[in-house]
N, C-alpha and C. Protein backbone atom coordinates (compact mmCIF):
# COMPACT_ATOMS: atom_id res chain seq x y z
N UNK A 1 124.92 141.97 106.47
CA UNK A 1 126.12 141.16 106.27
C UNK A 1 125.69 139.68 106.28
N UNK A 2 125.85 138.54 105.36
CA UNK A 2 125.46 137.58 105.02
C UNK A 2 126.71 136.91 105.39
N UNK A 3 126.57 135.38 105.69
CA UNK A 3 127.36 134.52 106.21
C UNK A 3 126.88 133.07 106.37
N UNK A 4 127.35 132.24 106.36
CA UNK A 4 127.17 130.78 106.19
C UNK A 4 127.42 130.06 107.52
N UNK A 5 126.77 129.26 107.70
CA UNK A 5 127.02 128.70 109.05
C UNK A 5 127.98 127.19 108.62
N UNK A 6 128.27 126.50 109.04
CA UNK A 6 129.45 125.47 108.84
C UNK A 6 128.44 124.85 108.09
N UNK A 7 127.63 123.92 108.31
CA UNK A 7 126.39 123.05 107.81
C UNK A 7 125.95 123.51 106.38
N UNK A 8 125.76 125.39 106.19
CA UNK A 8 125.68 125.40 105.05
C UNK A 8 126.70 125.38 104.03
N UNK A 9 127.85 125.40 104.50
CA UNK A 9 129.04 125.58 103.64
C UNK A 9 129.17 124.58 103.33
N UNK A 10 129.20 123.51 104.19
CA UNK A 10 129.33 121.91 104.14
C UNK A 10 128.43 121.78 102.87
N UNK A 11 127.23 122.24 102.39
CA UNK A 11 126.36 121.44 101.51
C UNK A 11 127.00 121.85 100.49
N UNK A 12 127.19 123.38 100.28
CA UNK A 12 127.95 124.07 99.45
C UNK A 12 128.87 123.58 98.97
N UNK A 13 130.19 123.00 99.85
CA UNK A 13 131.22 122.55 98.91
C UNK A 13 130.74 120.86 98.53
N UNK A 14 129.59 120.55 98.64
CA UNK A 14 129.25 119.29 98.36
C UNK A 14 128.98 119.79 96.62
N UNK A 15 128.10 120.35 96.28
CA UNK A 15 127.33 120.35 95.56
C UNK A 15 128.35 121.08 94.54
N UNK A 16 129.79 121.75 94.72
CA UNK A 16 130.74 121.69 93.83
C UNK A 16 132.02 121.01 93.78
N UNK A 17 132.14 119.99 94.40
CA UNK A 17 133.32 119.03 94.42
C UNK A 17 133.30 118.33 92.84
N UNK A 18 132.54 118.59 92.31
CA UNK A 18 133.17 117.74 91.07
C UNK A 18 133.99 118.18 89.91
N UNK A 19 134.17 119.75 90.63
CA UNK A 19 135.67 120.50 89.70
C UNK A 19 136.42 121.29 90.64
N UNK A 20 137.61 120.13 90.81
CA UNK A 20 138.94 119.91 91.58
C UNK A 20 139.17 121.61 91.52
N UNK A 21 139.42 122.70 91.13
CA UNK A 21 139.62 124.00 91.36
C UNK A 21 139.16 124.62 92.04
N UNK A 22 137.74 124.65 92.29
CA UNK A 22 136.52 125.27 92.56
C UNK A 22 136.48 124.88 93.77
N UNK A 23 136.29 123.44 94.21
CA UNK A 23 136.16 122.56 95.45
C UNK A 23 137.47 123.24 96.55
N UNK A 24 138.65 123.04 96.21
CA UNK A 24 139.89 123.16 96.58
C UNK A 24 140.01 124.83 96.83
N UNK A 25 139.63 126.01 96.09
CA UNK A 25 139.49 127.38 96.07
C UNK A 25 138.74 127.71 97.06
N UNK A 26 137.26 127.09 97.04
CA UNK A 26 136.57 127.64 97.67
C UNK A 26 136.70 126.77 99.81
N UNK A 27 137.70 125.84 99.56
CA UNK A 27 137.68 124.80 100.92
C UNK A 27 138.71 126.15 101.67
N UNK A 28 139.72 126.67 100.89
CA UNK A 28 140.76 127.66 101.11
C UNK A 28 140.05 128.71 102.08
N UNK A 29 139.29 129.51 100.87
CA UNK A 29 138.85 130.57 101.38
C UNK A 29 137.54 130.22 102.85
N UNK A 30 137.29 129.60 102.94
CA UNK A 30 136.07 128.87 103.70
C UNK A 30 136.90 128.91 105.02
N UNK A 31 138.10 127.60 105.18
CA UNK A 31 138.55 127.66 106.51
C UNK A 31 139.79 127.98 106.88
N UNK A 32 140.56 129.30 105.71
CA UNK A 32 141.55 129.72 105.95
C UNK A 32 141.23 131.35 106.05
N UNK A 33 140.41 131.60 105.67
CA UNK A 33 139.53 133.01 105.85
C UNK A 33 140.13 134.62 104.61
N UNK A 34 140.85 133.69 104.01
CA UNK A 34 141.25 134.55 102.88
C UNK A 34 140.71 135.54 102.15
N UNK A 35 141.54 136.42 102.00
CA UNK A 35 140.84 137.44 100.67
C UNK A 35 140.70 137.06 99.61
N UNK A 36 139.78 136.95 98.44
CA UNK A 36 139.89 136.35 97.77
C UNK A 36 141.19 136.64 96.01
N UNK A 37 142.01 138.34 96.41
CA UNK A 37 143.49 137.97 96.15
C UNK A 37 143.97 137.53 96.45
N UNK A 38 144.20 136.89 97.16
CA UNK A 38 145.13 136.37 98.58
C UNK A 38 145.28 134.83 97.75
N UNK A 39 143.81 134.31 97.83
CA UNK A 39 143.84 132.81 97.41
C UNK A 39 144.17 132.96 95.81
N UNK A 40 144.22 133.92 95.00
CA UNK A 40 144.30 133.78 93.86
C UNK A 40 145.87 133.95 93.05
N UNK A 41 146.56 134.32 94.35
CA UNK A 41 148.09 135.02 94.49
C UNK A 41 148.49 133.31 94.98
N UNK A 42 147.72 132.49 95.63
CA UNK A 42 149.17 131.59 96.22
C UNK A 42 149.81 130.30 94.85
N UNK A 43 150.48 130.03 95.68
CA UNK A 43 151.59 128.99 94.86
C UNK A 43 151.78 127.65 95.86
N UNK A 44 152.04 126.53 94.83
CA UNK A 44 152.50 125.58 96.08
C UNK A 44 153.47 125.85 97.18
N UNK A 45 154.42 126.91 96.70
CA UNK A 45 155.29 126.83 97.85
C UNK A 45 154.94 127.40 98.95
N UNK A 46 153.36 128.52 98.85
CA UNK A 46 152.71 129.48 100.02
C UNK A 46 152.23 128.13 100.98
N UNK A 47 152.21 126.78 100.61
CA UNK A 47 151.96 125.70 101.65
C UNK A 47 152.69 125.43 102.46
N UNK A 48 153.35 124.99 103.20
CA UNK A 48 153.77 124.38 104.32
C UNK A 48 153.31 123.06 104.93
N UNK A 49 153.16 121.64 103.94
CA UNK A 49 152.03 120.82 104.34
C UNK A 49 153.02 119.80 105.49
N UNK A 50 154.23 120.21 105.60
CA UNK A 50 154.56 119.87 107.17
C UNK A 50 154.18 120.09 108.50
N UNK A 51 154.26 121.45 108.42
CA UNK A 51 153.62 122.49 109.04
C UNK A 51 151.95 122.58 109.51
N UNK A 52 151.80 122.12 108.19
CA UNK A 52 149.97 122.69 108.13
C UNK A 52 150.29 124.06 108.08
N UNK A 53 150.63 124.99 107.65
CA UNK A 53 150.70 126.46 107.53
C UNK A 53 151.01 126.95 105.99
N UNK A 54 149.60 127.69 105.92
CA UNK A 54 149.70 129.16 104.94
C UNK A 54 150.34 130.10 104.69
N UNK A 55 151.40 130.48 103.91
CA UNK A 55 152.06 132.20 103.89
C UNK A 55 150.56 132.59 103.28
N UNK A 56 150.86 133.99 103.63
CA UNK A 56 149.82 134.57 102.81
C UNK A 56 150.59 136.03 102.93
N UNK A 57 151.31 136.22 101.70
CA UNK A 57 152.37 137.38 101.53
C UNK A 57 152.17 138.20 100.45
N UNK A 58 151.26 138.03 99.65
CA UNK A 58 150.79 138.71 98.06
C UNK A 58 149.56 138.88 97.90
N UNK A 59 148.50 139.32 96.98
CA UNK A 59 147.66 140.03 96.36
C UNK A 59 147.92 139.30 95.03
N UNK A 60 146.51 139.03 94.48
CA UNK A 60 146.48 138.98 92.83
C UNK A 60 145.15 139.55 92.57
N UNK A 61 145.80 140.90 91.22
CA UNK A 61 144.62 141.41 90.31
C UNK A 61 145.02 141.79 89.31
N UNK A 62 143.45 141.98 88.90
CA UNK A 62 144.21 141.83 87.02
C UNK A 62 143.65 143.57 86.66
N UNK A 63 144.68 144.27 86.11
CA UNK A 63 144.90 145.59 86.12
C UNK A 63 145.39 145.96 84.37
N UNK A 64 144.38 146.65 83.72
CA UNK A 64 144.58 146.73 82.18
C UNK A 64 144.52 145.88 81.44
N UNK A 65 143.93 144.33 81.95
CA UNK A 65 144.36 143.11 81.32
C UNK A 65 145.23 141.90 81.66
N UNK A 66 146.12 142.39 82.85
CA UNK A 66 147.05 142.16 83.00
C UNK A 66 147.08 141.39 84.15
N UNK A 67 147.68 139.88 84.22
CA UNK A 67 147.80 139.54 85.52
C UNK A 67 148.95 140.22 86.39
N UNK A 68 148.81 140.62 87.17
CA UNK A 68 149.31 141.76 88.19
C UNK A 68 149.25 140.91 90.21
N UNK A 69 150.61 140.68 90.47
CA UNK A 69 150.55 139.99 92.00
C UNK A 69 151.25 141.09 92.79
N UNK A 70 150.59 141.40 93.69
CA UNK A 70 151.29 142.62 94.63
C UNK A 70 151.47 142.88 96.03
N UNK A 71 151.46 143.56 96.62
CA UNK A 71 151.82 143.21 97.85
C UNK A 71 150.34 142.99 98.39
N UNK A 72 150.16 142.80 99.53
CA UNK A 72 148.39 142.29 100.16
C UNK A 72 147.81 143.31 100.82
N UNK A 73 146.77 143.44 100.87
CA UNK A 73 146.18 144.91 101.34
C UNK A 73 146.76 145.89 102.38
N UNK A 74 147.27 145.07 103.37
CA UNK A 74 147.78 145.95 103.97
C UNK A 74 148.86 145.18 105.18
N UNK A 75 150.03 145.73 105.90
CA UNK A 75 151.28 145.17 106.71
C UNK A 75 150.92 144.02 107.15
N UNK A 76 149.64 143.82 107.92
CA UNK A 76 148.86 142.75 109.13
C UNK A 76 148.59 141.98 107.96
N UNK A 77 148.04 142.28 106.83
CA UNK A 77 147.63 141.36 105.93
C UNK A 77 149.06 140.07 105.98
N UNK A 78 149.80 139.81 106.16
CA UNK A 78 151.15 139.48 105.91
C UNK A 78 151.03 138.48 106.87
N UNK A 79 150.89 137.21 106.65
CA UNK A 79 150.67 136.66 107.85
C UNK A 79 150.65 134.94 107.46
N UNK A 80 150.77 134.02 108.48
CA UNK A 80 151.01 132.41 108.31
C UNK A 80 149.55 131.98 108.91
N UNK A 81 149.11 131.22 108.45
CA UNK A 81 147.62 130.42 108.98
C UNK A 81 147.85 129.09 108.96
N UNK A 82 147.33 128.58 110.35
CA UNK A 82 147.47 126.92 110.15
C UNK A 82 146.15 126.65 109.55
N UNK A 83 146.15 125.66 109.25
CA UNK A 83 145.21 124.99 108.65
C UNK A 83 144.81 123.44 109.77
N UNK A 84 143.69 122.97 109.34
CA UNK A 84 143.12 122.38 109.97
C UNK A 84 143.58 120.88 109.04
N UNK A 85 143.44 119.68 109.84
CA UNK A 85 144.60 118.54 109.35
C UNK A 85 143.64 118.09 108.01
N UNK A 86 142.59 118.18 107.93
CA UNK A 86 141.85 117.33 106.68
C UNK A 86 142.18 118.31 105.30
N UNK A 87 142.05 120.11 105.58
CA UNK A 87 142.80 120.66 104.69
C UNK A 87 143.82 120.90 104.33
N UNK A 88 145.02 120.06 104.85
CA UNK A 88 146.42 120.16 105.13
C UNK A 88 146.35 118.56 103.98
N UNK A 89 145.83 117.86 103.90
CA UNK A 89 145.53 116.40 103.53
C UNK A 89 145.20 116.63 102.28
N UNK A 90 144.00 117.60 102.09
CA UNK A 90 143.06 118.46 100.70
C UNK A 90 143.93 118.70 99.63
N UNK A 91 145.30 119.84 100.68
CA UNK A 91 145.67 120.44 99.47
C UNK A 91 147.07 119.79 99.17
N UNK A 92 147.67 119.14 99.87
CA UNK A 92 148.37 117.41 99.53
C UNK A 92 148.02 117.16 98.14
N UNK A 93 146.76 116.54 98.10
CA UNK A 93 146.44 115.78 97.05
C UNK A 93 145.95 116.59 95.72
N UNK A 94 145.64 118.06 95.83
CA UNK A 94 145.45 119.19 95.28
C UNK A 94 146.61 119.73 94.62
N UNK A 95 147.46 119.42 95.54
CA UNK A 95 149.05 120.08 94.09
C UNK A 95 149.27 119.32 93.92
N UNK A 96 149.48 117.66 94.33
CA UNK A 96 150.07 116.41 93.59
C UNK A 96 149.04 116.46 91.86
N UNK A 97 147.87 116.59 92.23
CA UNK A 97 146.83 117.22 90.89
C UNK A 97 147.54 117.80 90.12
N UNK A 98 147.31 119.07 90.41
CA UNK A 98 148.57 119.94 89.60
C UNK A 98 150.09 119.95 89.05
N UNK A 99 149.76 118.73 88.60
CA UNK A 99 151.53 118.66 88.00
C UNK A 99 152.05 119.52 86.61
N UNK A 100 151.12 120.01 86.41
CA UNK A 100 151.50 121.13 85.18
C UNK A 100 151.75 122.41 85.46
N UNK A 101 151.69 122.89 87.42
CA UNK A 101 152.51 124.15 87.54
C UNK A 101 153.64 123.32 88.16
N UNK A 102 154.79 124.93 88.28
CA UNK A 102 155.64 125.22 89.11
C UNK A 102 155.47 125.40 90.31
N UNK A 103 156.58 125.48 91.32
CA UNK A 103 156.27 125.65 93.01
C UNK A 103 156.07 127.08 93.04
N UNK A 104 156.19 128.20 92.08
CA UNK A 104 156.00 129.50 91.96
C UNK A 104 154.75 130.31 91.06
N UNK A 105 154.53 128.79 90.43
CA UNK A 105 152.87 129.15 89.67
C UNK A 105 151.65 129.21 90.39
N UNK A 106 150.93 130.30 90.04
CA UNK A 106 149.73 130.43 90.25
C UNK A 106 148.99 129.23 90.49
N UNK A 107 148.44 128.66 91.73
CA UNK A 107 147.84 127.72 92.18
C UNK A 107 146.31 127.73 91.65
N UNK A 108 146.09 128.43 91.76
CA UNK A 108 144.32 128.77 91.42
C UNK A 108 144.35 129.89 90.50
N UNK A 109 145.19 129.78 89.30
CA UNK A 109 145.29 130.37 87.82
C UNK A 109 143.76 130.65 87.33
N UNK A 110 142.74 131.07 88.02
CA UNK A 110 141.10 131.13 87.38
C UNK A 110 141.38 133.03 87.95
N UNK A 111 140.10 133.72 87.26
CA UNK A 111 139.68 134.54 87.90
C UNK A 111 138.58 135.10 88.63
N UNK A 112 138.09 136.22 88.99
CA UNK A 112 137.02 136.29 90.08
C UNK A 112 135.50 135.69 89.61
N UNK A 113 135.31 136.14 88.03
CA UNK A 113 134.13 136.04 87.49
C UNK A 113 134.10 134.05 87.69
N UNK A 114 134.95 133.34 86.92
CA UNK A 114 134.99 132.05 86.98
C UNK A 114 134.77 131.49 88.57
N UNK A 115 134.77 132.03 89.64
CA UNK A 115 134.48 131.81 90.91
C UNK A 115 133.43 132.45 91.33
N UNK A 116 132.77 133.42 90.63
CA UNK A 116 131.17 133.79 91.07
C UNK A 116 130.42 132.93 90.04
N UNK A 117 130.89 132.50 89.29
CA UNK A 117 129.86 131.53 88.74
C UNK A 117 129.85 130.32 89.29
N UNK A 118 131.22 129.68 89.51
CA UNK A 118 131.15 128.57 90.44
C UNK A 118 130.35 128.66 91.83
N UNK A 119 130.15 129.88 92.08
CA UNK A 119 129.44 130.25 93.49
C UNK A 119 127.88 129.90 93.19
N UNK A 120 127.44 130.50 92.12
CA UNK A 120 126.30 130.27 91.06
C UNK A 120 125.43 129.01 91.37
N UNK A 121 126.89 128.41 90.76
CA UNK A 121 126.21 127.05 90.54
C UNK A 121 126.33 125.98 91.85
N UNK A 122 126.94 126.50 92.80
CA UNK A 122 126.96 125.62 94.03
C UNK A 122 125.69 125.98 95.10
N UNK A 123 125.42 127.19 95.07
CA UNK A 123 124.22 127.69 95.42
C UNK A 123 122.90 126.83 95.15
N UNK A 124 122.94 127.22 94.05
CA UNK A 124 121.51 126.64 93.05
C UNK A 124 121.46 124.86 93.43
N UNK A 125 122.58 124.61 92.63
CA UNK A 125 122.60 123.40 93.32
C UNK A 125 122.54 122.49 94.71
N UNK A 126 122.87 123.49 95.53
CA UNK A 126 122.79 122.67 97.32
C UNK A 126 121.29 123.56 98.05
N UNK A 127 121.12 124.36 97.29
CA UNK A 127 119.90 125.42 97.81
C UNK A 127 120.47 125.87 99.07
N UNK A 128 121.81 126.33 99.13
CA UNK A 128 122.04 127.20 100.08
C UNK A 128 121.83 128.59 99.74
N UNK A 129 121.26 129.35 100.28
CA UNK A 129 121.55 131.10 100.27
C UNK A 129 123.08 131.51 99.63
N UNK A 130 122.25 132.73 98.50
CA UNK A 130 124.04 133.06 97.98
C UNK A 130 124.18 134.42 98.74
N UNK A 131 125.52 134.05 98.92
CA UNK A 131 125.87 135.19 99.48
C UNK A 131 127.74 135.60 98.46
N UNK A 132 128.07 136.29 98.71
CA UNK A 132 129.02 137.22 97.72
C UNK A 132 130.66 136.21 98.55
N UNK A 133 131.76 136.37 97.34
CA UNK A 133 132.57 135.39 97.75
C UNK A 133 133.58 135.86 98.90
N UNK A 134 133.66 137.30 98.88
CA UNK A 134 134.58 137.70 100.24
C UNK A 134 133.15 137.37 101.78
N UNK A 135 131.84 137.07 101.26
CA UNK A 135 131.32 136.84 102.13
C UNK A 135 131.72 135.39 103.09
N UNK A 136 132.93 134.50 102.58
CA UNK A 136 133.21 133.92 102.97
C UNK A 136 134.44 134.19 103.87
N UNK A 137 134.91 135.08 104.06
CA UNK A 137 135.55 135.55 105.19
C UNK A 137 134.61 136.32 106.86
N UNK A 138 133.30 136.40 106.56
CA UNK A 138 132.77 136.55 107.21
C UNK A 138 132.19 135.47 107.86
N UNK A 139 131.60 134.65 107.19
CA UNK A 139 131.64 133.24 107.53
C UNK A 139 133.04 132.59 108.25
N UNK A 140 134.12 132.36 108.05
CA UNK A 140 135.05 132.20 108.86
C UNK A 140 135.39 132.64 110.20
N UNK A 141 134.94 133.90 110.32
CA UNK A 141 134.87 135.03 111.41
C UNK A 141 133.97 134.16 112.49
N UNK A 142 133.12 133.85 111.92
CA UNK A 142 131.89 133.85 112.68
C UNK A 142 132.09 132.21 113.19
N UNK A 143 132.74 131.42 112.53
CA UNK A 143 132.96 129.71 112.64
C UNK A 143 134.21 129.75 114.10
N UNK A 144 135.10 130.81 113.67
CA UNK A 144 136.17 131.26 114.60
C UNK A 144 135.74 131.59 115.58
N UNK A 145 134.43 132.48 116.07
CA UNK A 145 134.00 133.01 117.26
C UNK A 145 132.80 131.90 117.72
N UNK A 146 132.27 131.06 116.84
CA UNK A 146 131.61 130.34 117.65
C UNK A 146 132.72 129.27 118.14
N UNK A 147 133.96 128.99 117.58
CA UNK A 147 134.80 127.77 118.38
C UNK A 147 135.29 128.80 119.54
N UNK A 148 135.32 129.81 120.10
CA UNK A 148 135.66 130.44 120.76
C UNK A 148 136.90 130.93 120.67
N UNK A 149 137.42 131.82 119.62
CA UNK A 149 138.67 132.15 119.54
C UNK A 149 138.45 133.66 119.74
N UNK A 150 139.26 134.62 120.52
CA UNK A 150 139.20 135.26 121.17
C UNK A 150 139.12 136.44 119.53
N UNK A 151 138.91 137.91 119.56
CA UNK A 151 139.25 138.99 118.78
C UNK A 151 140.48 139.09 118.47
N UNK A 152 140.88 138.91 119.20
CA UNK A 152 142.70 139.56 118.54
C UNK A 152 143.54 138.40 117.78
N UNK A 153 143.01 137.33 118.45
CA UNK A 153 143.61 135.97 117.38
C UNK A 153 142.90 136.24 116.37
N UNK A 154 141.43 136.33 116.20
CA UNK A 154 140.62 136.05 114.88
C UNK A 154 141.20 137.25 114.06
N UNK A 155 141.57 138.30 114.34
CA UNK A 155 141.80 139.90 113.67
C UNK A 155 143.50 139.05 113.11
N UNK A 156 144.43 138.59 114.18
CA UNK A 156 145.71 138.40 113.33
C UNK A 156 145.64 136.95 112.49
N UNK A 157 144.36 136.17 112.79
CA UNK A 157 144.13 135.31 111.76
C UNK A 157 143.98 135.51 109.96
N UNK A 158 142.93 136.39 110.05
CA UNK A 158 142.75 136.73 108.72
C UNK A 158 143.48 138.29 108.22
N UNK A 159 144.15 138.81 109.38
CA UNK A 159 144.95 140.01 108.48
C UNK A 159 144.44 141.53 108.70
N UNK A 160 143.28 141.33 110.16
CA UNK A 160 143.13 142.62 109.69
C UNK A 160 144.05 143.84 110.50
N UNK A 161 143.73 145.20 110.20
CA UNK A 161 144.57 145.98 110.61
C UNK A 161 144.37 146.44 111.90
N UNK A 162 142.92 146.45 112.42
CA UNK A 162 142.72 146.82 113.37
C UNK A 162 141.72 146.49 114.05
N UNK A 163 141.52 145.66 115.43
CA UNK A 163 140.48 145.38 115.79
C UNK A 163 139.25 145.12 115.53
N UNK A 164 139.01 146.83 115.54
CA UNK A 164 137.60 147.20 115.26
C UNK A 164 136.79 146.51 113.99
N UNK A 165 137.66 146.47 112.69
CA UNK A 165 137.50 145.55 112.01
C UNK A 165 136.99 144.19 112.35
N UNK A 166 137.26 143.36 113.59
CA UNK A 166 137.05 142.14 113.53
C UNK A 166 135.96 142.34 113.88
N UNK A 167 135.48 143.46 115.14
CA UNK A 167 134.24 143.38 115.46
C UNK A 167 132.97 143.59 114.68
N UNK A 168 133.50 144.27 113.63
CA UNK A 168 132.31 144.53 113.20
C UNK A 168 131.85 142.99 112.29
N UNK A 169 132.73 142.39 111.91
CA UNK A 169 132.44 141.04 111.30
C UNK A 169 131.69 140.24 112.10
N UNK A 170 132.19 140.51 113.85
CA UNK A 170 131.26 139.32 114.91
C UNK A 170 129.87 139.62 114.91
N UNK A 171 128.62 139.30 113.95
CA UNK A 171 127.53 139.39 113.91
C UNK A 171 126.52 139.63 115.20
């Protein structure tokens, strides 16, 4: 199981900040610990930038062709995440960007392949180790347990169903 330590992620989203999607997608999944339907399902209105809080209530995949948003893997999946104040600030200035969706449009309108290549090229470029893009929920896991957040917060942080799940993520 492969995972990023903060320092390498840090170089990582250095070395792709210069396309506002990619930068902003991948800051999501990094320190909100998302699936990567999850981030591909939200909308401005899944923000809360009063709050600092995430819905995270849907699934997006593309099925026959078809963009397809559905419910999220599973009940626990269903869940609000705060966010941390500089990404609360990020994605501020990230939908003010986006003035060509709706508060119900697809925020990160790309799909998986267009984000393993962006992974590609952020890799290569920062010479961090690649590792796979739900590998960034493991990385989160692991950023979560070194700030010391207990199992059962980190498990209803990112959605999972059952414990055991989280543990096996704690490296």
């Amino acid at each position: 199981m492969l995972f990023w330590t903060k320092d390498e992620y840090l170089k990582f989203s250095d070395a792709i900040m210069d396309k506002p999607l990619s930068f902003y997608a991948f800051e999501v999944l990094y320190w909100c610990g998302c699936r990567l339907g999850e981030l591909l399902a939200l909308t401005p209105a899944d923000f809360d930038l009063n709050k600092g809080e995430l819905n995270i209530d849907k699934s997006y995949q593309r099925l026959k062709g078809e963009d397809v948003i559905t419910d999220p893997k599973t009940k626990k999946s269903i869940r609000v995440v705060s966010m941390p104040k500089f990404l609360v600030e990020e994605m501020k200035e990230y939908i003010e960007l986006r003035d060509d969706i709706g508060p119900h449009d697809r925020l990160f309108g790309t799909t998986k392949s267009y984000l393993a290549h962006e992974m590609d090229r952020g890799c290569v470029s920062s010479k961090v180790k690649r590792i796979r893009i739900h590998d960034l929920r493991h990385s989160h896991v692991s950023l979560l347990i070194e700030m010391g957040f207990s199992a059962l917060a980190i498990a209803e942080r990112v959605g999972h169903e059952a414990i055991d799940i989280t543990y096996r993520y704690a490296h």
